[in-house]
Protein backbone atom coordinates (compact mmCIF):
# COMPACT_ATOMS: atom_id res chain seq x y z
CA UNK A 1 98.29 69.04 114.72
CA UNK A 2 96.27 69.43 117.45
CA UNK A 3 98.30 71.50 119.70
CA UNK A 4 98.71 73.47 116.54
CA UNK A 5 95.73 74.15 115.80
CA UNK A 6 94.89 75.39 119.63
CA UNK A 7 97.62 77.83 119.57
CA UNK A 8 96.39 79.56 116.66
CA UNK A 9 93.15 79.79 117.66
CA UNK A 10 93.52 80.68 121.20
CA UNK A 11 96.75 83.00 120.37
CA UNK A 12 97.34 86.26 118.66
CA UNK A 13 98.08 84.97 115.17
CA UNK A 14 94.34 83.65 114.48
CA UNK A 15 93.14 86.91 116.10
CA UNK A 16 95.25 89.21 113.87
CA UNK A 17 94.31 86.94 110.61
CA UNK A 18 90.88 87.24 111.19
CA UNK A 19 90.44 91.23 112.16
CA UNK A 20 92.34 91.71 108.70
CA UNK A 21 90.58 89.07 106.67
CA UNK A 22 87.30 89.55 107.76
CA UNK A 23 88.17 93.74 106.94
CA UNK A 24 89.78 92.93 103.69
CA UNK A 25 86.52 91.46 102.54
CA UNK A 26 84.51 93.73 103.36
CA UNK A 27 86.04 96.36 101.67
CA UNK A 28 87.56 94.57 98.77
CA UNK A 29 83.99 93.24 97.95
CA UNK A 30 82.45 97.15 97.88
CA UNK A 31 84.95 98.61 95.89
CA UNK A 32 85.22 95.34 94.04
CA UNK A 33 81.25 95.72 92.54
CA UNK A 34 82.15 98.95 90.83
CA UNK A 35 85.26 97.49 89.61
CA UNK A 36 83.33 94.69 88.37
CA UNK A 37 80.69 96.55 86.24
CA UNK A 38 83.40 99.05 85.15
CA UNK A 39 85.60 96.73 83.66
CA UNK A 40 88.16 97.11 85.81
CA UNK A 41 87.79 93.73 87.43
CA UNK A 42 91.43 93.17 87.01
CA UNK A 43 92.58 96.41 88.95
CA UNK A 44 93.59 94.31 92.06
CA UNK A 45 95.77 91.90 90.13
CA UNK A 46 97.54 95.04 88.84
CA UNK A 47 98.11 96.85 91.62
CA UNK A 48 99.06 93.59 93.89
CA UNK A 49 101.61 93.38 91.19
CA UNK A 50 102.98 97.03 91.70
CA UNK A 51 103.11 96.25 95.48
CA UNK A 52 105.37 93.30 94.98
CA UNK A 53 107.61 95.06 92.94
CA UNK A 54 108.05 98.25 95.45
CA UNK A 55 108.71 96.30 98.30
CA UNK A 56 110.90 94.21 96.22
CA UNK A 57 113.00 97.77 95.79
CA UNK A 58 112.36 98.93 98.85
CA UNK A 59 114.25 95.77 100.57
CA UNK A 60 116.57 95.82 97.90
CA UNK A 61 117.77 99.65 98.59
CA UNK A 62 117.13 99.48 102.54
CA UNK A 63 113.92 101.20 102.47
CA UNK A 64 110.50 100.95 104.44
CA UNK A 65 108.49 98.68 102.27
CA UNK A 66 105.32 99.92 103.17
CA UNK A 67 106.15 103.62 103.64
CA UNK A 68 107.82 103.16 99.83
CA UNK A 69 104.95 101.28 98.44
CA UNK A 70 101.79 102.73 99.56
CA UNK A 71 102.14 106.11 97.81
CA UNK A 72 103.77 104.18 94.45
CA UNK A 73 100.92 101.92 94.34
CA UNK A 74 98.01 104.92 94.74
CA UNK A 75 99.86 106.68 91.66
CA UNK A 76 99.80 103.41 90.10
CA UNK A 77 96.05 103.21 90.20
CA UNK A 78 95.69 106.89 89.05
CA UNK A 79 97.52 106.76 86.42
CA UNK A 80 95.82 103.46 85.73
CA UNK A 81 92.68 105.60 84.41
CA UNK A 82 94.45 108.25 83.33
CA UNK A 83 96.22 105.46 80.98
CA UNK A 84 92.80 103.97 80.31
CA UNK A 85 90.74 107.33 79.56
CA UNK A 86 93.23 109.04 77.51
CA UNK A 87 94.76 106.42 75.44
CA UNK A 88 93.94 104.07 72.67
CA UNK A 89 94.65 100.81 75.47
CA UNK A 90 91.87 100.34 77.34
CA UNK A 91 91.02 98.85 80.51
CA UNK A 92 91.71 95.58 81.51
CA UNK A 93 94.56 96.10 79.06
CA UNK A 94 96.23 98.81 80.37
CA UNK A 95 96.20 96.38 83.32
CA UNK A 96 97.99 93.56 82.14
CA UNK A 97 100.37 95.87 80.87
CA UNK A 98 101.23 97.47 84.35
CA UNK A 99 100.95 94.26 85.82
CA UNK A 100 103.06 91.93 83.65
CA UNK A 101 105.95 94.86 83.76
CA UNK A 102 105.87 95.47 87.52
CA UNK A 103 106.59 91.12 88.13
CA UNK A 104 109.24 91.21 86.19
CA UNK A 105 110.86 94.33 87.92
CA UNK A 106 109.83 92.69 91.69
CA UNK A 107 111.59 89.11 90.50
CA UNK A 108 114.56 90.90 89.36
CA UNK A 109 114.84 93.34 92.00
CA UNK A 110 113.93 90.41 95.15
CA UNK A 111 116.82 88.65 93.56
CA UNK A 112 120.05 88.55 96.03
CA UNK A 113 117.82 89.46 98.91
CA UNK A 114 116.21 88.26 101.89
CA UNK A 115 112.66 88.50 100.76
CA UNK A 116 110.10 85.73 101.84
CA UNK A 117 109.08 85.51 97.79
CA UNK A 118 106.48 82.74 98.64
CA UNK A 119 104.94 84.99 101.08
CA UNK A 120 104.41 88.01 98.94
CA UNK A 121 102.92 86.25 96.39
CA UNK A 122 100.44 83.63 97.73
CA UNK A 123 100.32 85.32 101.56
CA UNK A 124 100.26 83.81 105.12
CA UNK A 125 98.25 83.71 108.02
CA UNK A 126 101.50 84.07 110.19
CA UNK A 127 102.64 86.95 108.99
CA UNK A 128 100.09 89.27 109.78
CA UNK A 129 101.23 91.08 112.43
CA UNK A 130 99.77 93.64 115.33
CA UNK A 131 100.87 96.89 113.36
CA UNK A 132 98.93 94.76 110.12
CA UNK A 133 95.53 95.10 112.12
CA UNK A 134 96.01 98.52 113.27
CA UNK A 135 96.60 99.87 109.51
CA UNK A 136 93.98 97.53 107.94
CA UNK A 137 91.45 98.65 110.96
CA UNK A 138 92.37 102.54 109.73
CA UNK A 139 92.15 101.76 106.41
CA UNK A 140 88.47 100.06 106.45
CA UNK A 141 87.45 102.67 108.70
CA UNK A 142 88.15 105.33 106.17
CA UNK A 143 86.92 102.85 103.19
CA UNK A 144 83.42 102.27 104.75
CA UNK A 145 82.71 105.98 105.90
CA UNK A 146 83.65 107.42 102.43
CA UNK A 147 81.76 104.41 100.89
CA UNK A 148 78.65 105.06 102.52
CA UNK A 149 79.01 108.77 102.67
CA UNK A 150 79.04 109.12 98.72
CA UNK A 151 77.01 105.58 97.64
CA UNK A 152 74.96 107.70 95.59
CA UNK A 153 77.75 109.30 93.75
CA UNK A 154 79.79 105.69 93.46
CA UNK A 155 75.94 104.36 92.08
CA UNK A 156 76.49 107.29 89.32
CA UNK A 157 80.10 106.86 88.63
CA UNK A 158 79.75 102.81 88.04
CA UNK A 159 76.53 102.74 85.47
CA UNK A 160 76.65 106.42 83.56
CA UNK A 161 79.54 109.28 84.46
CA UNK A 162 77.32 111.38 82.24
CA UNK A 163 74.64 111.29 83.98
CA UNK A 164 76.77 112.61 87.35
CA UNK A 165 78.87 114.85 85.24
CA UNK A 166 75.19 116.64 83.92
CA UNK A 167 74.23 116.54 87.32
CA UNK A 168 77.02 118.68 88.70
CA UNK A 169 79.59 115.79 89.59
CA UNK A 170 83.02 115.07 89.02
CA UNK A 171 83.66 111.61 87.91
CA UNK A 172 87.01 112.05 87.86
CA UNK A 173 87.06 112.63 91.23
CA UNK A 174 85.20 109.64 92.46
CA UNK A 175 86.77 106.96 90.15
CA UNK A 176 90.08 108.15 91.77
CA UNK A 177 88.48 107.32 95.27
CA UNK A 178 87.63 104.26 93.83
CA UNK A 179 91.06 103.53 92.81
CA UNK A 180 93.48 105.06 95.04
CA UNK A 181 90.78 103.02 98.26
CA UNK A 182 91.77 99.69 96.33
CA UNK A 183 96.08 100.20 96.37
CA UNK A 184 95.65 100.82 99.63
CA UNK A 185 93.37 97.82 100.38
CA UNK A 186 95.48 96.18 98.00
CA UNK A 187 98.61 96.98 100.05
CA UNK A 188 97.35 95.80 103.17
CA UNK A 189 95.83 92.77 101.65
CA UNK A 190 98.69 91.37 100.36
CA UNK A 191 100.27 90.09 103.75
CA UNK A 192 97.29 87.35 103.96
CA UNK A 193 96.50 86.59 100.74
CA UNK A 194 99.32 87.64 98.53
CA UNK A 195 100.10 89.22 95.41
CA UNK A 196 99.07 86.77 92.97
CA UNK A 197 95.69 85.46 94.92
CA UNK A 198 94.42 89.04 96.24
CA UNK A 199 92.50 89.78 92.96
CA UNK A 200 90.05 87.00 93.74
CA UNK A 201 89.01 89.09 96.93
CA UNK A 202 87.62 91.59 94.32
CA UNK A 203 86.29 89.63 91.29
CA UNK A 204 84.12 86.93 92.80
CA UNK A 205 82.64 88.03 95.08
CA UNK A 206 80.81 90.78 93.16
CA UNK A 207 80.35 88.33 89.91
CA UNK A 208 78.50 85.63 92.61
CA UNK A 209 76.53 88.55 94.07
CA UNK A 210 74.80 89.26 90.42
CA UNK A 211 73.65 86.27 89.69
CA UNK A 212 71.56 86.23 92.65
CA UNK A 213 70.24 89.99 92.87
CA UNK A 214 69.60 92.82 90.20
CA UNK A 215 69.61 95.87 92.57
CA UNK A 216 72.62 97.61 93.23
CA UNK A 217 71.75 97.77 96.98
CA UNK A 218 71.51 94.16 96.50
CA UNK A 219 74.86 93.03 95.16
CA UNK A 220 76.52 95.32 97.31
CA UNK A 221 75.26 93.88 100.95
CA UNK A 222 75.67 90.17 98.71
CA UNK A 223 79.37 90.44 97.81
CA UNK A 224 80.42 91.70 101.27
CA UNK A 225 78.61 88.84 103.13
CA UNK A 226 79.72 86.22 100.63
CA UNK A 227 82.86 87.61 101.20
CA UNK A 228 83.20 87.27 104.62
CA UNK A 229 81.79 84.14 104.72
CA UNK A 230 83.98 82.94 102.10
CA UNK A 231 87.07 84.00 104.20
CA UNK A 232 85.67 82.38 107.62
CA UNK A 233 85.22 78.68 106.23
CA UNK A 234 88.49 79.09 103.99
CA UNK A 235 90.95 80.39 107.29
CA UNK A 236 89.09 77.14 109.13
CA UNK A 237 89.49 75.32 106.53
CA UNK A 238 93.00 75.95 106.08
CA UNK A 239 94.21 75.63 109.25
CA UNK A 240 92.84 72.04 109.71
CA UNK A 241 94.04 70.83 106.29
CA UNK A 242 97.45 73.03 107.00
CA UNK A 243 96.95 74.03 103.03
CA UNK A 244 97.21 78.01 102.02
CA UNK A 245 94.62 79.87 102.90
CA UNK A 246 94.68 82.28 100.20
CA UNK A 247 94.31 79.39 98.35
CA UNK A 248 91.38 77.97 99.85
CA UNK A 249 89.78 81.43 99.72
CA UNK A 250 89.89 81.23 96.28
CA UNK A 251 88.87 77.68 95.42
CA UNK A 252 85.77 78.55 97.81
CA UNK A 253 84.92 81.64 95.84
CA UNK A 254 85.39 79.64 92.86
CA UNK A 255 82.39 77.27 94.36
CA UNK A 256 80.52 80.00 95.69
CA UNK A 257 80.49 81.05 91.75
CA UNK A 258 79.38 78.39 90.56
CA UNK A 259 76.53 77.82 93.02
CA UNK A 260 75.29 80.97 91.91
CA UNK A 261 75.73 80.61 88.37
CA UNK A 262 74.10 77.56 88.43
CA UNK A 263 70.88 79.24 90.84
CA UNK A 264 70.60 81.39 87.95
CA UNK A 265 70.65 79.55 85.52
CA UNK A 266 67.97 77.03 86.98
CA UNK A 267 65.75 80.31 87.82
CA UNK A 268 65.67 81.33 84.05
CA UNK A 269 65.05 77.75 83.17
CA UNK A 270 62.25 77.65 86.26
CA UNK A 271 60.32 80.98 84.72
């Protein structure tokens, strides 16, 4: 266990998981607060779903998996709130919808194949590889500079689209940002923490961040550091307890959660 343990942390494979995990959070967190108080909280679930199921296909018909997936998955999130605007089923719903439809497609299409199932869906430390960091490093980059180049539009967009559209905005245009910036974080996620878990990377974070500050300038900085630090202990964790770390990632948010909810709780009580 030992010797393990000191080749992962003095090799490349702890060095790659952490430059994408400690990324991942970041940006799943940010995009993961306007999800939240949107009601689209679900949106990662989804589109980890779609993900599985492209590069399910694209293994199955000799294709990049990446290459075939990325683009799928951003139309996949578009259409999403096209789906959700437009029609009479409405957002988390439309969701489930997408997501239930696009596991069934990846389990029947990963059938027969050599696909690492176990990995796709719950993640691993080991697989991230060199060309993982280099993407995920790209993507962030873009992620943060948009992010903080239109927060005040992505303020507008998450609480009143009126307001921005009065204003001389396009909501449209910024809750595709939004959406298409988490497939691709999606995408990239899933090699660590895998279809099924990669959701949690955007729902508690942001739901643990509110229950300890009211501003959105607040829960934004909150999420991303609780985040983080939710990742750091859980890879540790994991590696010492050889248990999943996508899986100790979420059990920690889980605490995390309930920390704060209880804070809060005990500050109304206290006032």
């Amino acid at each position: 266990m030992l010797d393990y343990l000191k080749i992962l942390f003095t090799g490349s494979i702890f060095a790659n998981a952490l430059i994408v995990g400690v990324l991942l959070s970041v940006c799943a967190s940010l995009l993961g607060v306007s999800l939240v108080l949107k009601k689209y909280a679900m949106i990662g679930d989804g589109l980890s779903h779609v993900s599985f199921a492209a590069m399910a296909v694209a293994v199955a018909t000799g294709q990049s998996p990446l290459a075939f997936s990325l683009p799928l998955v951003m139309l996949t999130a578009f259409l999403l709130l096209r789906l959700s605007e437009k029609s009479r089923v409405k957002g988390d719903a439309a969701i489930a919808v997408v997501s239930t439809a696009a596991l069934a497609v990846g389990a029947i299409a990963a059938r027969g194949t050599n696909i690492d199932i176990e990995s796709y869906l719950f993640g691993s430390v080991v697989a991230v590889t060199r060309q993982d960091v280099i993407l995920t490093v790209a993507v962030a980059a873009v992620t943060l500079l948009l992010y903080v180049l239109f927060y005040n539009r992505i303020f507008a967009v998450t609480f009143d689209e009126t307001y921005l559209a009065a204003g001389g905005g396009h909501p449209a245009v910024y809750n595709a940002v939004i959406a298409i910036l988490t497939a691709v974080t999606v995408v990239v996620g899933m090699r660590l923490v895998g279809a099924l878990l990669i959701s949690a990377l955007i729902l508690f974070p942001p739901l643990s961040a509110m229950r300890l500050f009211k501003s959105f300038r607040g829960v934004v900085t909150a999420a991303a550091v609780l985040s983080v630090f939710s990742f750091l202990t859980a890879l540790v964790v994991s590696l010492f307890l050889d248990v999943s770390t996508s899986a100790c990632i979420v059990l920690l948010d889980l605490l995390i959660f309930g920390g704060a909810a209880l804070f809060r709780t005990l500050q109304k009580g206290g006032a």
